[in-house]
PDB file of N, CA and C in Angstrom:
ATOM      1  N   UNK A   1      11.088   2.879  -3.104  1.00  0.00           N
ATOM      2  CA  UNK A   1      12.393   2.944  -2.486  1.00  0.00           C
ATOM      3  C   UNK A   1      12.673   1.593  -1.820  1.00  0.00           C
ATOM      4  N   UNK A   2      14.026   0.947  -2.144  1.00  0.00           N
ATOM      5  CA  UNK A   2      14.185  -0.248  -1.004  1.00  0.00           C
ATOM      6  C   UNK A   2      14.265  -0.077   0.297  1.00  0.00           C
ATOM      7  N   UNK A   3      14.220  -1.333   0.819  1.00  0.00           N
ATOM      8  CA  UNK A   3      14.112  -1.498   1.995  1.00  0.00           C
ATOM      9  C   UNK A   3      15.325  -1.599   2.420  1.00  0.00           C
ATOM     10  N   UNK A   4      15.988  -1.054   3.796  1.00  0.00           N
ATOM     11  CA  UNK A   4      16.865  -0.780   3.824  1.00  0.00           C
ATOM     12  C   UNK A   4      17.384  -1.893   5.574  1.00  0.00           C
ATOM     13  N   UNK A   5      16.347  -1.598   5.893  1.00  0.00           N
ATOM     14  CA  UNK A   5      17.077  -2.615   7.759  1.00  0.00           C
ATOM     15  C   UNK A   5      15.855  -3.535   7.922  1.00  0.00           C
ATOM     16  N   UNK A   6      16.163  -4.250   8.680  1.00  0.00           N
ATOM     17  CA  UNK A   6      15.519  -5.231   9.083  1.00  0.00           C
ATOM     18  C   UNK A   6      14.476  -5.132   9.492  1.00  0.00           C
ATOM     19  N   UNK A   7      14.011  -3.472  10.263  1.00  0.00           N
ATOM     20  CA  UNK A   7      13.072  -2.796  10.996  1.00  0.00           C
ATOM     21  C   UNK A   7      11.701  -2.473   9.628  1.00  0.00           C
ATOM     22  N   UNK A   8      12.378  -2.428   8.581  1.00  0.00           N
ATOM     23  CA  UNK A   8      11.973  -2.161   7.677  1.00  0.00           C
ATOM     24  C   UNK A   8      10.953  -3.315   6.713  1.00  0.00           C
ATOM     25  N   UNK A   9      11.206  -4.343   6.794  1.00  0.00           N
ATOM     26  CA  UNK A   9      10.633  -5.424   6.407  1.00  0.00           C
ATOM     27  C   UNK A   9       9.262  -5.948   7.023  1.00  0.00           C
ATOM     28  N   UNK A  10       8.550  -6.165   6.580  1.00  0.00           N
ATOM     29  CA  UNK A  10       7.204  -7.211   7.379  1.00  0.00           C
ATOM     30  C   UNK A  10       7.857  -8.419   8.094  1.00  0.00           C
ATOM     31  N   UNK A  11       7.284  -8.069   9.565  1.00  0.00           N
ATOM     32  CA  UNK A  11       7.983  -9.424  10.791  1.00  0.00           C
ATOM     33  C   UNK A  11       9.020  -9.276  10.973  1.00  0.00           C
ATOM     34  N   UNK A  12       9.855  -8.068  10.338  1.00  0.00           N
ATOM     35  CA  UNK A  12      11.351  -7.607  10.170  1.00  0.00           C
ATOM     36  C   UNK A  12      11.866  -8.860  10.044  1.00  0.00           C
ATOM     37  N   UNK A  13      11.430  -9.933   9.086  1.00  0.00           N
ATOM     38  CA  UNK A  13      12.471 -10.588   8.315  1.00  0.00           C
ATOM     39  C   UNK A  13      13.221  -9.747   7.053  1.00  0.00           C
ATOM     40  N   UNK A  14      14.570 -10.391   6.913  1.00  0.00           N
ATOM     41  CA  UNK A  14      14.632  -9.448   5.606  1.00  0.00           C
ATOM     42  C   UNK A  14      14.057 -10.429   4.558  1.00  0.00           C
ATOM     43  N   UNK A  15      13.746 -11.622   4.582  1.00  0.00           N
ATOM     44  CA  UNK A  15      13.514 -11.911   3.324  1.00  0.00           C
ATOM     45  C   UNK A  15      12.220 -11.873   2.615  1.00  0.00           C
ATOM     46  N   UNK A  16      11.408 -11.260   3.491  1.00  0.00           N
ATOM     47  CA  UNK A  16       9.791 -10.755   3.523  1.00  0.00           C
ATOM     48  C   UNK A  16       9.805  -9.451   2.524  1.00  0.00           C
ATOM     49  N   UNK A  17       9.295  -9.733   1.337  1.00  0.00           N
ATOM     50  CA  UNK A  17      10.032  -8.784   0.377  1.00  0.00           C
ATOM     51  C   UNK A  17       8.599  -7.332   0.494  1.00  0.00           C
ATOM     52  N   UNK A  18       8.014  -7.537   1.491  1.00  0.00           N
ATOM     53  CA  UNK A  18       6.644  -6.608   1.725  1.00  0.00           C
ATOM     54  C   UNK A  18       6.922  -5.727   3.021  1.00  0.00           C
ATOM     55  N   UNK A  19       6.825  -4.335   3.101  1.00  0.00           N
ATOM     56  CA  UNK A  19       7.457  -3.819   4.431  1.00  0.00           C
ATOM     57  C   UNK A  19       6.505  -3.616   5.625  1.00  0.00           C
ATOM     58  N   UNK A  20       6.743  -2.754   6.188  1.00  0.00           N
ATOM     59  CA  UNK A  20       6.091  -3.074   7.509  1.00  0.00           C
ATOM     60  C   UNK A  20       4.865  -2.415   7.430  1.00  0.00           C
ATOM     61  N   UNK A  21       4.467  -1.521   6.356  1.00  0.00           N
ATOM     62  CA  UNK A  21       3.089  -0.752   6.518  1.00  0.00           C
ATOM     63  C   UNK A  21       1.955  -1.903   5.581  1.00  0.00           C
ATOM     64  N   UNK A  22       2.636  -2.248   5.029  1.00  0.00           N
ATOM     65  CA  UNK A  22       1.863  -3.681   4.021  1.00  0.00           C
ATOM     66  C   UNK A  22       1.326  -4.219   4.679  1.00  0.00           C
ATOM     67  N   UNK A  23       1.804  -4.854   5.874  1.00  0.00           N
ATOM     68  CA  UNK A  23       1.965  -6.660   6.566  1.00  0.00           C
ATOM     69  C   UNK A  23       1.639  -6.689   7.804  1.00  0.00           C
ATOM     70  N   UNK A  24       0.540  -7.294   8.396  1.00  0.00           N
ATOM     71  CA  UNK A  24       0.231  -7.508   9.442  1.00  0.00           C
ATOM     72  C   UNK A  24       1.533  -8.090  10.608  1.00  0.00           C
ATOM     73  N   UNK A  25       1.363  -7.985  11.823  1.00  0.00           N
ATOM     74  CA  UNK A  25       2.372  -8.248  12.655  1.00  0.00           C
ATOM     75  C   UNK A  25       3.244  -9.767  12.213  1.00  0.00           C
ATOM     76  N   UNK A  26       2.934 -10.668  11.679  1.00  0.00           N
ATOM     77  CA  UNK A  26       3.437 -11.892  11.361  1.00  0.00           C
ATOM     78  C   UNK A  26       3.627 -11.659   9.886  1.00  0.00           C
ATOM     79  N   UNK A  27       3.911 -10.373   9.406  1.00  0.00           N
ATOM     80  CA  UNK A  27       4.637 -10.058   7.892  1.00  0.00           C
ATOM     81  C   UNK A  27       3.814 -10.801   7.178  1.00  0.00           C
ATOM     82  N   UNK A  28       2.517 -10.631   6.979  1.00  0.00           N
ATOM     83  CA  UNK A  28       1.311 -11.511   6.022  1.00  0.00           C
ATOM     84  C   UNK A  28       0.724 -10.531   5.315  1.00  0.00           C
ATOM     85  N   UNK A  29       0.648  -9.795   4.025  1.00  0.00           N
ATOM     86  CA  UNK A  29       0.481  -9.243   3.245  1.00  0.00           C
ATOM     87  C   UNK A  29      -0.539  -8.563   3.699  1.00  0.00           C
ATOM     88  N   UNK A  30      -1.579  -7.239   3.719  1.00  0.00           N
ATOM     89  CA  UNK A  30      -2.828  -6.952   4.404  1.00  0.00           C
ATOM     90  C   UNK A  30      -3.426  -7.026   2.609  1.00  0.00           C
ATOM     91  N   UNK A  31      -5.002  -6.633   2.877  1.00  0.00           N
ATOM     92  CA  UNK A  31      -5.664  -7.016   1.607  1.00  0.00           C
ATOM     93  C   UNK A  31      -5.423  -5.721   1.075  1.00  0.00           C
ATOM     94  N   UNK A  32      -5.691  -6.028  -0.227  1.00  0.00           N
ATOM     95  CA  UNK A  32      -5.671  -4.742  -1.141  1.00  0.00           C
ATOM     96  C   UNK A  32      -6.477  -3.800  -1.282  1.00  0.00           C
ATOM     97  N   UNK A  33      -7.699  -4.290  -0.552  1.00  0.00           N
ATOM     98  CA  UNK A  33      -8.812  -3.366  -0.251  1.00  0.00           C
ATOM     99  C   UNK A  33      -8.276  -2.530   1.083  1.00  0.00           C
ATOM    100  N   UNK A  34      -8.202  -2.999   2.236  1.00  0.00           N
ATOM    101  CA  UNK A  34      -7.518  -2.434   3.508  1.00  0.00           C
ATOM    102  C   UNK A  34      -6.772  -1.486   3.371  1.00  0.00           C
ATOM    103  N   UNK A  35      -5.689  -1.753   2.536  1.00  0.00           N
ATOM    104  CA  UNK A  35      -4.323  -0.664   2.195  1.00  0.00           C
ATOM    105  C   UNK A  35      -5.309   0.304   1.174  1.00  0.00           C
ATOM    106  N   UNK A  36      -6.229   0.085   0.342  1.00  0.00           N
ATOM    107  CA  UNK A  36      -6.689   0.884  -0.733  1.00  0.00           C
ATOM    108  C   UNK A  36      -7.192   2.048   0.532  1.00  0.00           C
ATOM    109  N   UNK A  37      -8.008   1.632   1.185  1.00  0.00           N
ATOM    110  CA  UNK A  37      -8.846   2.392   2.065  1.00  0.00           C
ATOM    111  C   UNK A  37      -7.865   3.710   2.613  1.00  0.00           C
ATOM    112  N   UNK A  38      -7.045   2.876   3.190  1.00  0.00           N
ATOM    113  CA  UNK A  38      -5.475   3.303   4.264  1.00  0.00           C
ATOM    114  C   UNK A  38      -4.951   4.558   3.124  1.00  0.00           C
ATOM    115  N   UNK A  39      -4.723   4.190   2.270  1.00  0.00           N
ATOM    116  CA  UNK A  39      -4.311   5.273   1.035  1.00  0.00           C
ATOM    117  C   UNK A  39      -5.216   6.465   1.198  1.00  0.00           C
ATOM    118  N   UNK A  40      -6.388   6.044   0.687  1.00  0.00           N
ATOM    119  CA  UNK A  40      -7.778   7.354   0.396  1.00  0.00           C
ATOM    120  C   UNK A  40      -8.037   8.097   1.745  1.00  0.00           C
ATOM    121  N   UNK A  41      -7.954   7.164   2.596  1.00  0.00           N
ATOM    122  CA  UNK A  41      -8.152   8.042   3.839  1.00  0.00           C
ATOM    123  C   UNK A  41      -6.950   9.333   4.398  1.00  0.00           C
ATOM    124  N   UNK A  42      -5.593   8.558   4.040  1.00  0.00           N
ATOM    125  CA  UNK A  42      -4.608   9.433   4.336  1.00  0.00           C
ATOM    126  C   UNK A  42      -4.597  10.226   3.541  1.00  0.00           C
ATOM    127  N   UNK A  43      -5.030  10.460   1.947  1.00  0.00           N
ATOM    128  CA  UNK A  43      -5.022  11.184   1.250  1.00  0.00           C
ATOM    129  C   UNK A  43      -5.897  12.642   1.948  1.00  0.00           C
ATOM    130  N   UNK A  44      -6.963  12.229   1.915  1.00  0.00           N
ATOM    131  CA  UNK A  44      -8.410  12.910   2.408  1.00  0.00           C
ATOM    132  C   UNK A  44      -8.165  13.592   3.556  1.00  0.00           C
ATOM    133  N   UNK A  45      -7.612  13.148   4.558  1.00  0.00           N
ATOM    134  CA  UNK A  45      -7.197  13.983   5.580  1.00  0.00           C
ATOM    135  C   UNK A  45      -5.620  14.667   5.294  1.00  0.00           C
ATOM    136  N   UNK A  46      -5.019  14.206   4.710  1.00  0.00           N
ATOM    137  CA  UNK A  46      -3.757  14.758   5.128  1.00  0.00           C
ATOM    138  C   UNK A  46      -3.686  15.723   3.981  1.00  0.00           C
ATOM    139  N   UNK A  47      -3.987  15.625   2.721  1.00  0.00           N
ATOM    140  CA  UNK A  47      -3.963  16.347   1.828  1.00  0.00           C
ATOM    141  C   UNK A  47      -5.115  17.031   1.326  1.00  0.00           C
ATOM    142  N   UNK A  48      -5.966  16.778   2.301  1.00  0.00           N
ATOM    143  CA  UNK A  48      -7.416  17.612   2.205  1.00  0.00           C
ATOM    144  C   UNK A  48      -8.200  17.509   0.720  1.00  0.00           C
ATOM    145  N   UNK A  49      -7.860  15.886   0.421  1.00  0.00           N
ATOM    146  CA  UNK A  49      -8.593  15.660  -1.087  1.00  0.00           C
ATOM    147  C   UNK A  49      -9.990  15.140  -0.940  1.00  0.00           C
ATOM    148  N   UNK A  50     -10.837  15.495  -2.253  1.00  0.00           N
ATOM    149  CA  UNK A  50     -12.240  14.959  -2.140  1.00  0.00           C
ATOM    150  C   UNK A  50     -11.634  13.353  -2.568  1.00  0.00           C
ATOM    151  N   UNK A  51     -12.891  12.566  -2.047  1.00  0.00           N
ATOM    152  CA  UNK A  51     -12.715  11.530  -2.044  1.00  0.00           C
ATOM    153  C   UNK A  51     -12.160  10.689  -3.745  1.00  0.00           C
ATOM    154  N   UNK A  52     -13.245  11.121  -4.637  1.00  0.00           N
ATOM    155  CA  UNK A  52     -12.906  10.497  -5.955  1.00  0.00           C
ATOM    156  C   UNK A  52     -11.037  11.158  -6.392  1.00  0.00           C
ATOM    157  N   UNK A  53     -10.934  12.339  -6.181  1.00  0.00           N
ATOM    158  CA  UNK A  53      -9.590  12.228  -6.191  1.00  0.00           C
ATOM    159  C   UNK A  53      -8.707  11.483  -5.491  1.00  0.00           C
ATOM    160  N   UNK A  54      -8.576  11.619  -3.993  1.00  0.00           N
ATOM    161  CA  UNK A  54      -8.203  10.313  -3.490  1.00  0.00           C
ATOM    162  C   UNK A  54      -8.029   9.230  -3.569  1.00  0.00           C
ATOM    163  N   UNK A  55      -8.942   8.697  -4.386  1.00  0.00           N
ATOM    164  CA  UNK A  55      -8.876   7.360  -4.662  1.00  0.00           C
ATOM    165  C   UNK A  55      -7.820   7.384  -5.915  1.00  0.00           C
ATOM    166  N   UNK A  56      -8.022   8.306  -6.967  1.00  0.00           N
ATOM    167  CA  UNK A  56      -6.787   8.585  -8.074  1.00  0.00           C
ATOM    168  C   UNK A  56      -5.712   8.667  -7.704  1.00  0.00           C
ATOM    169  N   UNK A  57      -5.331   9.113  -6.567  1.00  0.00           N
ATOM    170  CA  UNK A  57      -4.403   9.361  -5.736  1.00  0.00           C
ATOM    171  C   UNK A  57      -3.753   7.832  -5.422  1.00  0.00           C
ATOM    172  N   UNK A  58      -4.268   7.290  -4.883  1.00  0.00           N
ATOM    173  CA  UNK A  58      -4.396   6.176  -3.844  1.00  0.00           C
ATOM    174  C   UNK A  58      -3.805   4.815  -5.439  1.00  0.00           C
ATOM    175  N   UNK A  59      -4.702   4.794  -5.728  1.00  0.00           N
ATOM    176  CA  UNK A  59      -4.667   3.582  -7.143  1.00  0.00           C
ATOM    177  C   UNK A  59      -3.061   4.218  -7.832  1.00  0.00           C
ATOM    178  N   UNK A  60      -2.514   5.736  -7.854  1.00  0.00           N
ATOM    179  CA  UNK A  60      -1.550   5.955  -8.612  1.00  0.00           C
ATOM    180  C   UNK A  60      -0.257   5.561  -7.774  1.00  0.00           C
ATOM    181  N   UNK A  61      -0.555   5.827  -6.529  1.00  0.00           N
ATOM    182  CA  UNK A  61       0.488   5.417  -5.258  1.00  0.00           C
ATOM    183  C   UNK A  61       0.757   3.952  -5.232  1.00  0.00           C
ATOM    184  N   UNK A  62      -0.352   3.773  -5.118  1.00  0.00           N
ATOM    185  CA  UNK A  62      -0.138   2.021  -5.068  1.00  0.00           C
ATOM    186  C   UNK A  62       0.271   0.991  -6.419  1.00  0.00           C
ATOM    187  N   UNK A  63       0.321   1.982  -7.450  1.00  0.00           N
ATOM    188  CA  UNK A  63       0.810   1.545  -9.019  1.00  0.00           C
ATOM    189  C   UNK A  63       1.939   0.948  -9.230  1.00  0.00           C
ATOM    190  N   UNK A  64       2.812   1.933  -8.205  1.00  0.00           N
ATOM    191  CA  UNK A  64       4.346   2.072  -7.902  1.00  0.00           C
ATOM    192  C   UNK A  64       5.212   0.927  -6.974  1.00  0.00           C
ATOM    193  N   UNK A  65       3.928   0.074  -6.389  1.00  0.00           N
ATOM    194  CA  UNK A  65       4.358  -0.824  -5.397  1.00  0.00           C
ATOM    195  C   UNK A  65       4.718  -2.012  -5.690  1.00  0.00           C
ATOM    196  N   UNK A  66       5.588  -2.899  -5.246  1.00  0.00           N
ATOM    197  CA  UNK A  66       5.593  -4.100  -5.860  1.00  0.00           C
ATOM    198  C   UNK A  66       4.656  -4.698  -5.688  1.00  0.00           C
ATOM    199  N   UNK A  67       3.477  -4.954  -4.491  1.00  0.00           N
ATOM    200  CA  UNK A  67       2.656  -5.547  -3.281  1.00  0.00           C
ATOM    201  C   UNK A  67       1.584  -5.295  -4.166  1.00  0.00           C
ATOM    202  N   UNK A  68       1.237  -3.788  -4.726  1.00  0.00           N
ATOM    203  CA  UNK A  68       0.196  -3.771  -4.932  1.00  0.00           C
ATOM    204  C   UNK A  68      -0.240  -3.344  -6.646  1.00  0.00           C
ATOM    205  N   UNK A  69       1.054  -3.506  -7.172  1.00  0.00           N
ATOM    206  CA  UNK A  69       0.683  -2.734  -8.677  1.00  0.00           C
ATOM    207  C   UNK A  69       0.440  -3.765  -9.755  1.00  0.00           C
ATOM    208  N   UNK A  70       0.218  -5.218  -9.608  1.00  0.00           N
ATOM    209  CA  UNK A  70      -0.713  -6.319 -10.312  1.00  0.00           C
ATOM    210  C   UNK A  70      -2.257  -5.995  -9.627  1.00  0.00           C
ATOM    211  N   UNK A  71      -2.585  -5.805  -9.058  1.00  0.00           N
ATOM    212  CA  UNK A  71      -3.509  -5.206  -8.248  1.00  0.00           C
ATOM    213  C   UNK A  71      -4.952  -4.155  -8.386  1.00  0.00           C
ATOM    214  N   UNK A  72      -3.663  -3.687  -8.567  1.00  0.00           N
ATOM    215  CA  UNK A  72      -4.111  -1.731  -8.886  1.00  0.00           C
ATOM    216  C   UNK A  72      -4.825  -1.951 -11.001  1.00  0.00           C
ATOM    217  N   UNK A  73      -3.537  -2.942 -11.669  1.00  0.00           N
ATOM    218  CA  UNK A  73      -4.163  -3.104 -13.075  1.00  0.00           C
ATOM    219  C   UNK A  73      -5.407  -3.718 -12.671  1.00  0.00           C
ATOM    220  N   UNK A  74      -5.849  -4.640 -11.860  1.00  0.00           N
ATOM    221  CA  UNK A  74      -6.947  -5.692 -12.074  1.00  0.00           C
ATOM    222  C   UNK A  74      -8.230  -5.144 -11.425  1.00  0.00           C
ATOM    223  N   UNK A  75      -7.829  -3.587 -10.725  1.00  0.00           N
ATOM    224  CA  UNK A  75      -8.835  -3.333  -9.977  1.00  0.00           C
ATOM    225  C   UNK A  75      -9.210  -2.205 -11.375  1.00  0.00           C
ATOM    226  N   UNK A  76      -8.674  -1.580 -11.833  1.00  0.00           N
ATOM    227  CA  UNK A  76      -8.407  -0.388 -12.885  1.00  0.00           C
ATOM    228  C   UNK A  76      -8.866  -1.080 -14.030  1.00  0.00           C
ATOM    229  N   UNK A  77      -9.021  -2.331 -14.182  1.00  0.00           N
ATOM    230  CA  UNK A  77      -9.727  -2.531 -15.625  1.00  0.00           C
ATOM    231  C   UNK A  77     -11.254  -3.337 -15.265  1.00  0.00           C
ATOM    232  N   UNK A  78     -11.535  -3.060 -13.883  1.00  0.00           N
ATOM    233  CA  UNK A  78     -13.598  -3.694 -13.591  1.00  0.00           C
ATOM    234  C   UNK A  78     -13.861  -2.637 -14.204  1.00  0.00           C
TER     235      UNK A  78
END
């Protein structure tokens, strides 16, 4: 979904094309491992998944992202 206000953006610039759950306080991309984690964990608790699903979960969520779905191929074909 786009980004819609300024609140919404990393550093709430708008031209920071990464939003605010991505990007550390100075709108700087977080690693792809960090957010991978951030995914599986919210999965695991919030949706009460075992972990290896989670992570299916997590890699399919993050497929969809602009930030992270060059990413998600390069981690999906080790």
């Amino acid at each position: 979904m786009p980004m819609g206000s300024k609140e919404e953006h990393g550093a709430r610039k708008l031209d920071n094309p990464y939003c605010i759950h991505c990007t550390d306080l100075d709108g700087r991309l977080l690693s792809f491992e960090r957010k991978f984690e951030d995914f599986v964990n919210r999965a695991m608790s919030g949706r009460w998944m075992p972990r290896e699903e989670a992570e299916k979960a997590a890699l399919s969520e993050m497929a969809e992202m602009p930030a992270w779905k060059g990413r998600v191929r390069q981690f999906s074909g080790s």
